[in-house]
C-alpha atoms as a PDB file:
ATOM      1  CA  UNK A   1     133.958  92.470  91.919  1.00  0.00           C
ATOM      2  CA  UNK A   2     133.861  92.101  88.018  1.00  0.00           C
ATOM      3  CA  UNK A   3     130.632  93.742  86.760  1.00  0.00           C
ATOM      4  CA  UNK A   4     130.554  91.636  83.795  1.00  0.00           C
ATOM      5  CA  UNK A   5     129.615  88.685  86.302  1.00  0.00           C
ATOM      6  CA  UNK A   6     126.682  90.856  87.619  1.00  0.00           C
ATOM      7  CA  UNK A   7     123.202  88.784  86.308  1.00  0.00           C
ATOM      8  CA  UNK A   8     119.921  91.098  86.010  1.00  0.00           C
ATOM      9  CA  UNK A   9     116.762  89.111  85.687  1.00  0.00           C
ATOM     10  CA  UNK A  10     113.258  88.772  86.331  1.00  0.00           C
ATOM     11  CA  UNK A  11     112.339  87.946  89.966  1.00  0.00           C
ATOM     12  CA  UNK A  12     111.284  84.054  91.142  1.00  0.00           C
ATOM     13  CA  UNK A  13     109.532  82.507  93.604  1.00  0.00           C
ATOM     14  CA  UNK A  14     112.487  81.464  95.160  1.00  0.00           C
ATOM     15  CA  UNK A  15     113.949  85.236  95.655  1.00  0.00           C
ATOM     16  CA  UNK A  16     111.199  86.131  97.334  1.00  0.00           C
ATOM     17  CA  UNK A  17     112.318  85.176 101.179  1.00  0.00           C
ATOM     18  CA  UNK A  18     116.067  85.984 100.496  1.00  0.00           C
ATOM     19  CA  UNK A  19     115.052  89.827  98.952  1.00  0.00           C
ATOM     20  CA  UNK A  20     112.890  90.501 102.200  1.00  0.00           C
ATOM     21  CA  UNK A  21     115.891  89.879 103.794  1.00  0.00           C
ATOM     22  CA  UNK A  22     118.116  92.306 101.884  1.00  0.00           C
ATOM     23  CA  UNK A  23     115.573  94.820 101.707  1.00  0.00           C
ATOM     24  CA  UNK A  24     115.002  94.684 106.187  1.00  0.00           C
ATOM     25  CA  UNK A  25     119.204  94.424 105.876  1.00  0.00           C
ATOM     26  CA  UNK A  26     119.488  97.434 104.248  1.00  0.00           C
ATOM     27  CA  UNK A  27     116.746  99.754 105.957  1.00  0.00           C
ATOM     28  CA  UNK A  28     118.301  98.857 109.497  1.00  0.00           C
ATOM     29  CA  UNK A  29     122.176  99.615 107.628  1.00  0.00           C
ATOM     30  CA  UNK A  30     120.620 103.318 107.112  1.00  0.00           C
ATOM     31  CA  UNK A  31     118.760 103.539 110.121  1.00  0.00           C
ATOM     32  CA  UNK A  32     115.309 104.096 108.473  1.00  0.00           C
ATOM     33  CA  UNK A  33     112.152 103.367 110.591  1.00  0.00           C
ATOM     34  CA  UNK A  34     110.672 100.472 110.154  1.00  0.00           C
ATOM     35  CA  UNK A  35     106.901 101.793 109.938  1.00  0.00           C
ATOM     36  CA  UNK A  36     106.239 104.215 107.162  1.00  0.00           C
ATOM     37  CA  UNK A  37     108.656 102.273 104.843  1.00  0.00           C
ATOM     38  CA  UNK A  38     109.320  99.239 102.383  1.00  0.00           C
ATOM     39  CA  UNK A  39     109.923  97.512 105.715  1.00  0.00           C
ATOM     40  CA  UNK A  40     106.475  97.140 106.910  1.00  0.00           C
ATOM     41  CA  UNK A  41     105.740  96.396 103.469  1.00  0.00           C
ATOM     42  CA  UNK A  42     102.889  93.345 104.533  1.00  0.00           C
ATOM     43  CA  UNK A  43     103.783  91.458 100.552  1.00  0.00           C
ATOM     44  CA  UNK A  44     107.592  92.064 101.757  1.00  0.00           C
ATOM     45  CA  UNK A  45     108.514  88.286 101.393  1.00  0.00           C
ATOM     46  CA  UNK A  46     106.433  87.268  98.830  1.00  0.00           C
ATOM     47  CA  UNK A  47     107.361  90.339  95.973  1.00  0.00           C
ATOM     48  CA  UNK A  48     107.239  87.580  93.141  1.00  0.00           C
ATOM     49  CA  UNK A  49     103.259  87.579  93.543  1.00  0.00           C
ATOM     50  CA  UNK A  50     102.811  91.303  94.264  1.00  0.00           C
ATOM     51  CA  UNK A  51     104.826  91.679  91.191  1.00  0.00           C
ATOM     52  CA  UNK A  52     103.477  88.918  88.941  1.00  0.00           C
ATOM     53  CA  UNK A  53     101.055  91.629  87.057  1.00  0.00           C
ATOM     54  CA  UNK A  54     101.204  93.305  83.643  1.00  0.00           C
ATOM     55  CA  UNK A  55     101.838  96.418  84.761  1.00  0.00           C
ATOM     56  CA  UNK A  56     104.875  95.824  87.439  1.00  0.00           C
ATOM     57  CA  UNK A  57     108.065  94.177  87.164  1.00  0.00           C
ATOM     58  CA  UNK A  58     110.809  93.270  89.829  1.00  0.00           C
ATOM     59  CA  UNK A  59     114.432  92.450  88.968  1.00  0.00           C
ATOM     60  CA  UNK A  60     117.065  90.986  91.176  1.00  0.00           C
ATOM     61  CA  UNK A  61     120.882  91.229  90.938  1.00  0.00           C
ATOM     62  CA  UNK A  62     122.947  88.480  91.552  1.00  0.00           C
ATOM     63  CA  UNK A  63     127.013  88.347  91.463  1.00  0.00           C
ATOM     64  CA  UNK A  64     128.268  84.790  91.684  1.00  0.00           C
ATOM     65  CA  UNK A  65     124.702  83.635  92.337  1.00  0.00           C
ATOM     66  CA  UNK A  66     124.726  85.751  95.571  1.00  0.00           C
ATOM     67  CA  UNK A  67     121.684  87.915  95.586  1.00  0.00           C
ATOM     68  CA  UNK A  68     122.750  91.470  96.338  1.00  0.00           C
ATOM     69  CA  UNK A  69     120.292  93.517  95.190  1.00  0.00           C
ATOM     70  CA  UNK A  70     116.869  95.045  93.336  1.00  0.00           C
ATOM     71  CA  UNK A  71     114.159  97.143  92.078  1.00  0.00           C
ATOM     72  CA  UNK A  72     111.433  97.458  90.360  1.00  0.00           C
ATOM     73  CA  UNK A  73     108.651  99.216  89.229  1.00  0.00           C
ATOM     74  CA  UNK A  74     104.728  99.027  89.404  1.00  0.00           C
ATOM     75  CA  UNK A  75     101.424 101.221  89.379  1.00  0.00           C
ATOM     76  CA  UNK A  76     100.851 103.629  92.033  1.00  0.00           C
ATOM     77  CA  UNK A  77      97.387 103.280  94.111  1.00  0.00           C
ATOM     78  CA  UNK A  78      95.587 107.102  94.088  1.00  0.00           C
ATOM     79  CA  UNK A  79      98.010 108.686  91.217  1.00  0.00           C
ATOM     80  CA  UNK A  80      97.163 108.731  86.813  1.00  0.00           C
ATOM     81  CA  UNK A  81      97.476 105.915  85.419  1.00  0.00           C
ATOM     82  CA  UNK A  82     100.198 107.197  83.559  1.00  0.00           C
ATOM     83  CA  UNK A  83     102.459 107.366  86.335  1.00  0.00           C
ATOM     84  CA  UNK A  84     104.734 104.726  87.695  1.00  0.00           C
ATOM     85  CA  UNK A  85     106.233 103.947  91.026  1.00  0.00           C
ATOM     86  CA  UNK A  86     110.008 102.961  90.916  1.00  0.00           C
ATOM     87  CA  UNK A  87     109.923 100.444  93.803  1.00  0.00           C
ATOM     88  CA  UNK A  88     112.454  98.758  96.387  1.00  0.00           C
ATOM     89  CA  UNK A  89     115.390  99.922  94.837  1.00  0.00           C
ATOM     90  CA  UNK A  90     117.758  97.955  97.526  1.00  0.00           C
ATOM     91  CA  UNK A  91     121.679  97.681  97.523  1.00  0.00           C
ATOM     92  CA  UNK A  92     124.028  95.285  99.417  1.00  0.00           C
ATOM     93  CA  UNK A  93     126.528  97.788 100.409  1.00  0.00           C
ATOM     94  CA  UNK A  94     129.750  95.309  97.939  1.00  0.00           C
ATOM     95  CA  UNK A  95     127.298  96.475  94.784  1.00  0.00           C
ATOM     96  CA  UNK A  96     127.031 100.400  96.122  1.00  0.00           C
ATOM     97  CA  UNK A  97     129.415 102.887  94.121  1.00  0.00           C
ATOM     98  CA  UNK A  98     129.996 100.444  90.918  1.00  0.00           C
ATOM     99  CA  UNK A  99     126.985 101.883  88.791  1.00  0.00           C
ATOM    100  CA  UNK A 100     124.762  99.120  88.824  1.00  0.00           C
ATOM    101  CA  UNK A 101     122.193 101.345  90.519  1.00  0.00           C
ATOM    102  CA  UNK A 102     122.126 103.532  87.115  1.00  0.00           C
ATOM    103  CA  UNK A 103     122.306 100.185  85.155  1.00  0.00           C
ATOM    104  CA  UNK A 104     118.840  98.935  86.481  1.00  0.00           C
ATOM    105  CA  UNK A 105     117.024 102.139  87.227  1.00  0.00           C
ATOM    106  CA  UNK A 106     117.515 103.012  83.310  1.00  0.00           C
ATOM    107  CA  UNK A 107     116.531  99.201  82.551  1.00  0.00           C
ATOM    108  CA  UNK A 108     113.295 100.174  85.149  1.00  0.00           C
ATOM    109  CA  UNK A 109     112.416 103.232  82.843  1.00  0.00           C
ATOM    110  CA  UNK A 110     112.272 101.685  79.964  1.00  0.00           C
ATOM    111  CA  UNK A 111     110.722  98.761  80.982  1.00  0.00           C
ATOM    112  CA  UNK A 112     107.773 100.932  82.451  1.00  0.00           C
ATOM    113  CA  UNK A 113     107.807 102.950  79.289  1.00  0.00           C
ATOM    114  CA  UNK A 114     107.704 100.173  77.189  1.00  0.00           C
ATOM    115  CA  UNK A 115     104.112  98.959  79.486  1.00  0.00           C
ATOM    116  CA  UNK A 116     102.928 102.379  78.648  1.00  0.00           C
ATOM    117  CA  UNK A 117     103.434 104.736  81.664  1.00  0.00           C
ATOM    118  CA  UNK A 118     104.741 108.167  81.250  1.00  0.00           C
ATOM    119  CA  UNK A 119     105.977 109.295  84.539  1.00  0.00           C
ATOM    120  CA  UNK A 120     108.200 107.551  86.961  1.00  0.00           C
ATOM    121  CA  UNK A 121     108.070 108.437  90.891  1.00  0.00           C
ATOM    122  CA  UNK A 122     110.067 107.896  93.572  1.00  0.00           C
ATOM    123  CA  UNK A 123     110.050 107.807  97.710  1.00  0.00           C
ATOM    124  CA  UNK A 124     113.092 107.720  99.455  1.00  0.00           C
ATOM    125  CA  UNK A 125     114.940 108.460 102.556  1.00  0.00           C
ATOM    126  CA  UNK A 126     117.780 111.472 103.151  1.00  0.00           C
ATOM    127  CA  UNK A 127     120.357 109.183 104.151  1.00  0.00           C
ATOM    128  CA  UNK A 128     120.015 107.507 100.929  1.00  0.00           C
ATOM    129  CA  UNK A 129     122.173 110.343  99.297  1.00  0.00           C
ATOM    130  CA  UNK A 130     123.664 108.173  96.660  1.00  0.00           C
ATOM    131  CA  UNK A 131     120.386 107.018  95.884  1.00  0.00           C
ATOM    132  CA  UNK A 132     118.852 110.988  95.282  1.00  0.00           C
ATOM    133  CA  UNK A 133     122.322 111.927  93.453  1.00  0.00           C
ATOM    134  CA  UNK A 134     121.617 109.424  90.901  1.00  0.00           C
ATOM    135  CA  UNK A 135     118.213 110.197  91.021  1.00  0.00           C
ATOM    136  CA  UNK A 136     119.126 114.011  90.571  1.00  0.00           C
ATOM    137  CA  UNK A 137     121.466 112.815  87.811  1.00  0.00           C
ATOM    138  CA  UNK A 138     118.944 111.383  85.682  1.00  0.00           C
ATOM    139  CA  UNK A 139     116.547 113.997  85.962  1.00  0.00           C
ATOM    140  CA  UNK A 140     113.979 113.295  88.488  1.00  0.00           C
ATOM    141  CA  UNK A 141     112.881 116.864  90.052  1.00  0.00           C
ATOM    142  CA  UNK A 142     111.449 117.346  93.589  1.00  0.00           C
ATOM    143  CA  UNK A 143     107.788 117.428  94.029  1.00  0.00           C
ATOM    144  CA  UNK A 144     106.215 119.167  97.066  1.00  0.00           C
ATOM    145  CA  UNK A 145     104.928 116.321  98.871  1.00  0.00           C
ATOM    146  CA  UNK A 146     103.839 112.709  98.006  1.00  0.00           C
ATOM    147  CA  UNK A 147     101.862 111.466  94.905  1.00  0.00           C
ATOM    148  CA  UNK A 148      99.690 108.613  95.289  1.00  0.00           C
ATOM    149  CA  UNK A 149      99.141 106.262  98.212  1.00  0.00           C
ATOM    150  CA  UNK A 150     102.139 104.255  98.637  1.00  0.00           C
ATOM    151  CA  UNK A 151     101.680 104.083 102.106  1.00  0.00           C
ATOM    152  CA  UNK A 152     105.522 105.173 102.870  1.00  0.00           C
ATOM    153  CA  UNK A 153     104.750 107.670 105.281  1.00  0.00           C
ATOM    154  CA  UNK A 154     108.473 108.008 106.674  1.00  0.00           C
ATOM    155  CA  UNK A 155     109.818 108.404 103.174  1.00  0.00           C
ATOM    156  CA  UNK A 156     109.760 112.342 103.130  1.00  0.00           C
ATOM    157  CA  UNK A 157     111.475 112.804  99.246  1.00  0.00           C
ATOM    158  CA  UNK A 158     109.282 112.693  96.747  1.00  0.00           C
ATOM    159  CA  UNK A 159     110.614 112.839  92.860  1.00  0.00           C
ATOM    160  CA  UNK A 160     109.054 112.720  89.333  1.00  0.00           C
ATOM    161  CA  UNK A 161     110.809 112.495  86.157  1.00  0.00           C
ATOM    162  CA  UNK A 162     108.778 112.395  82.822  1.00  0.00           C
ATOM    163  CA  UNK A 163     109.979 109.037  80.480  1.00  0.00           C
END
């Protein structure tokens, strides 16, 4: 895979069936449940509206106009208003290992900085180890239980990093 062929960009109606589909993909890859998580998620297949708001933002990642991935970010329900949610940060496993993760989760804090928040937060999964080593990497620290109501009940690792 050449990285310079990877495209970034703004999510569009027409991702919106094929990303629900990635992001069910990858939760049943890693064995995560599928209530508590992004997979119950009811605006799962339509993230271009949930996301079409000044405050959140979804990209996709495509490699040969193959859609392998995204994430985004977007306000969290019962937290400051400071604080943003880093969101459906989902990985075909060809784009895993090649640092595009770190690539669009730096894009995703500055992006969120750049709409004012001051905080980013994360949910995740243990088996997503790559996922909470770059997380670790980049300064996120643990918190002792969940911010906010995301309504990921299954997702027991909660993380915070100031921006």
């Amino acid at each position: 895979m050449q990285l310079e062929s990877i495209q970034i960009s703004l999510i569009q109606p027409w991702d919106s069936q094929e990303l629900g589909e990635l992001i069910k993909r990858v939760l049943e890859e890693m064995n995560a449940p599928k209530t508590g998580t992004a997979y119950a998620d009811p605006y799962l297949f339509d993230l271009y509206s949930y996301y079409n708001h000044p405050k959140r933002d979804y990209y996709v990642i495509r490699y040969n106009g193959e859609l392998l991935g995204g994430g985004g970010y977007g306000d969290l329900p019962g937290a400051p208003e400071e604080v943003c949610e880093i969101q459906k940060m989902y990985f075909d496993s060809r784009l895993r290992g090649k640092g595009i993760g770190k690539r669009l989760l730096l894009q995703l804090i500055e992006e969120s900085k750049r709409v004012g928040y001051k905080k980013a937060y994360i949910e995740t999964l243990p088996q997503m180890t790559s996922a909470i080593g770059l997380y670790e990497h980049l300064g996120f620290t643990y918190l002792d239980g969940p911010l906010g109501g995301t309504g990921h009940t299954s997702c027991p690792i909660h993380l915070i990093l100031e921006i």
